[in-house]
Protein backbone atom coordinates (compact mmCIF):
# COMPACT_ATOMS: atom_id res chain seq x y z
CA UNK A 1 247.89 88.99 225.70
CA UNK A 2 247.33 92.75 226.97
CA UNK A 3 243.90 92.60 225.51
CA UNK A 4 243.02 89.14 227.30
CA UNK A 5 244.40 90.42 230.43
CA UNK A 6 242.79 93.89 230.36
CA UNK A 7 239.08 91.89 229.87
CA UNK A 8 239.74 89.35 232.57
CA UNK A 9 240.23 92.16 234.92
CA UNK A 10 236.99 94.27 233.84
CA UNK A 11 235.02 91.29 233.98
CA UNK A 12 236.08 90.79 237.33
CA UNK A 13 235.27 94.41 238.47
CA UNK A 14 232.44 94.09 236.60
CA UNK A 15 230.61 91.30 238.26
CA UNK A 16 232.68 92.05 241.66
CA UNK A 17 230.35 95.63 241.77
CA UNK A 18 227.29 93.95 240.76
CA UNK A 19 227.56 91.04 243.49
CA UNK A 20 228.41 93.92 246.17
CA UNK A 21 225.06 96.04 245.16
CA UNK A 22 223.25 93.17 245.87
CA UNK A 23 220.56 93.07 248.65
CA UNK A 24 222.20 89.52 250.31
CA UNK A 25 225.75 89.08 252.35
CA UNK A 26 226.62 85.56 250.00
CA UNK A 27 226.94 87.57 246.92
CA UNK A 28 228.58 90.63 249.25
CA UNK A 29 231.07 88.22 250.38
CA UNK A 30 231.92 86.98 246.61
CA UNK A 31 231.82 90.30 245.15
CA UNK A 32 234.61 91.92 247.53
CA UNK A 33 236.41 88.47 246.67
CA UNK A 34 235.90 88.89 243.05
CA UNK A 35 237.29 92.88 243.54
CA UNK A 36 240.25 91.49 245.06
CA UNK A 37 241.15 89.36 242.35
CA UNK A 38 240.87 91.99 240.10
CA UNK A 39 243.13 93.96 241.78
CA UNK A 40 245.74 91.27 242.26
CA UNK A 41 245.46 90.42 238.59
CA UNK A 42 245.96 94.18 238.21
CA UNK A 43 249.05 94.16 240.41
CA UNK A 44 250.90 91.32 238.63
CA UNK A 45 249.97 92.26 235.26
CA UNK A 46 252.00 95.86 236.16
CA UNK A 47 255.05 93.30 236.35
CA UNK A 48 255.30 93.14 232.77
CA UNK A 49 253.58 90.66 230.63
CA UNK A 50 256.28 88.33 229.17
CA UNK A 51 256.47 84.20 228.61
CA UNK A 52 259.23 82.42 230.05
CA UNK A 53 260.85 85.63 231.27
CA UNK A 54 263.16 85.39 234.71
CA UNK A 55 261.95 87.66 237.50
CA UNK A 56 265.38 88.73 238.00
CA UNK A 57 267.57 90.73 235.59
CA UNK A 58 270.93 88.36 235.31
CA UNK A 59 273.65 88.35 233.01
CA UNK A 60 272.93 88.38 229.53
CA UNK A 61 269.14 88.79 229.88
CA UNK A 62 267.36 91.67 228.28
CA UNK A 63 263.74 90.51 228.65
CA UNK A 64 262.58 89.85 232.61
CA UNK A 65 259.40 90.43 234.52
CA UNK A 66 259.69 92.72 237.89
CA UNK A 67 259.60 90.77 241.11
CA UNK A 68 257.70 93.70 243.11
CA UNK A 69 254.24 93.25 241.72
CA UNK A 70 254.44 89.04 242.73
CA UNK A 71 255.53 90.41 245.95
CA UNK A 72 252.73 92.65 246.84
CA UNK A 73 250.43 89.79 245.18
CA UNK A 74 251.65 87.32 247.09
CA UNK A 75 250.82 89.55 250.34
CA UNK A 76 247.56 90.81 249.13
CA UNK A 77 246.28 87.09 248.63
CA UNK A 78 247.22 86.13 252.18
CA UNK A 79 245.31 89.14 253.63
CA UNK A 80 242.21 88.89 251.46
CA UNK A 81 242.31 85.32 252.42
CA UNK A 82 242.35 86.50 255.73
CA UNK A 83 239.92 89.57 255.72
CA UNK A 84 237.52 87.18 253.81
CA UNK A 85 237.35 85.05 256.82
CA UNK A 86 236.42 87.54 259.08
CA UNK A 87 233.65 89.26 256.94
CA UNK A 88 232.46 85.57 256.67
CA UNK A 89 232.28 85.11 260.32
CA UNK A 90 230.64 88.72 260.63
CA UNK A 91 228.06 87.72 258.37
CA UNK A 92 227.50 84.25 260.15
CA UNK A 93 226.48 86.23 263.24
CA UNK A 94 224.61 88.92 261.72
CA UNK A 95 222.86 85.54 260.23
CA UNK A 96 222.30 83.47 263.78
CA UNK A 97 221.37 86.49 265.56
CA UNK A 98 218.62 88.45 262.91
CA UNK A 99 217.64 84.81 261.09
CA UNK A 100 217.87 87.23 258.06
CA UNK A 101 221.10 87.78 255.81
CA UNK A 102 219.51 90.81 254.24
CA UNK A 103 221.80 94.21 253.81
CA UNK A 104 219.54 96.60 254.09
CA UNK A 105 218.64 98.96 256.84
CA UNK A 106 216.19 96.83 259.73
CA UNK A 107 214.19 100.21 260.27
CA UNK A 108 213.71 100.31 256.88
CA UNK A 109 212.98 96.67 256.58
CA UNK A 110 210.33 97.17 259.57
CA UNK A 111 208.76 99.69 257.97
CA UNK A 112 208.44 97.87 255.04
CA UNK A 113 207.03 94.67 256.12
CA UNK A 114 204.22 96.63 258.16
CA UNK A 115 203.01 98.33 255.00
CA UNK A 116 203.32 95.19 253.52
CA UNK A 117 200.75 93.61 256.52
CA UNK A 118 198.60 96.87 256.35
């Protein structure tokens, strides 16, 4: 279960890191998504990875999960959710007012499309 767990979150960073380097905002947008969920699976997995284990230690249970980590999980979902929207909205205006979604530089891209012409 460890093992399953530990891949699902280095795939994750993994392809979060390489949609971030790319040149687009889409795939910007998705990989800082994808980096989140990496770090929330992160989080809960710090909880203790048990089946059918109460999050609260009672009475004549030795085996439970810690309720912290689906806490700060909980929160962190609500404000990626929310911090998504905004670098969504950021993008859509960057979009409508450049009718480009490139990353780069625009001196840079300048400079490149008039060597381009010359």
């Amino acid at each position: 279960m460890e093992l399953l767990v530990a891949t699902a979150i280095g795939a994750l960073t993994a392809a979060g890191i390489y949609m971030i380097l790319r040149l687009r905002t889409f795939p910007v947008i998705i990989g800082t998504s994808l980096l989140s969920y990496a770090v929330n699976v992160f989080l809960f997995a710090s909880g203790r990875l048990a089946l059918n284990a109460p999050p609260v230690l009672r009475d004549g249970v030795e085996v439970y999960t810690d309720p912290l980590p689906q806490a700060l999980v909980l929160t962190a979902i609500v404000i990626s959710f929310g911090m998504t929207a905004v670098i969504v909205m950021i993008a859509v205006g960057s979009y409508l007012s450049s009718d480009d979604d490139m990353v780069n530089d625009p001196d840079a891209h300048a400079d490149q499309a008039k060597e381009e012409a010359a």
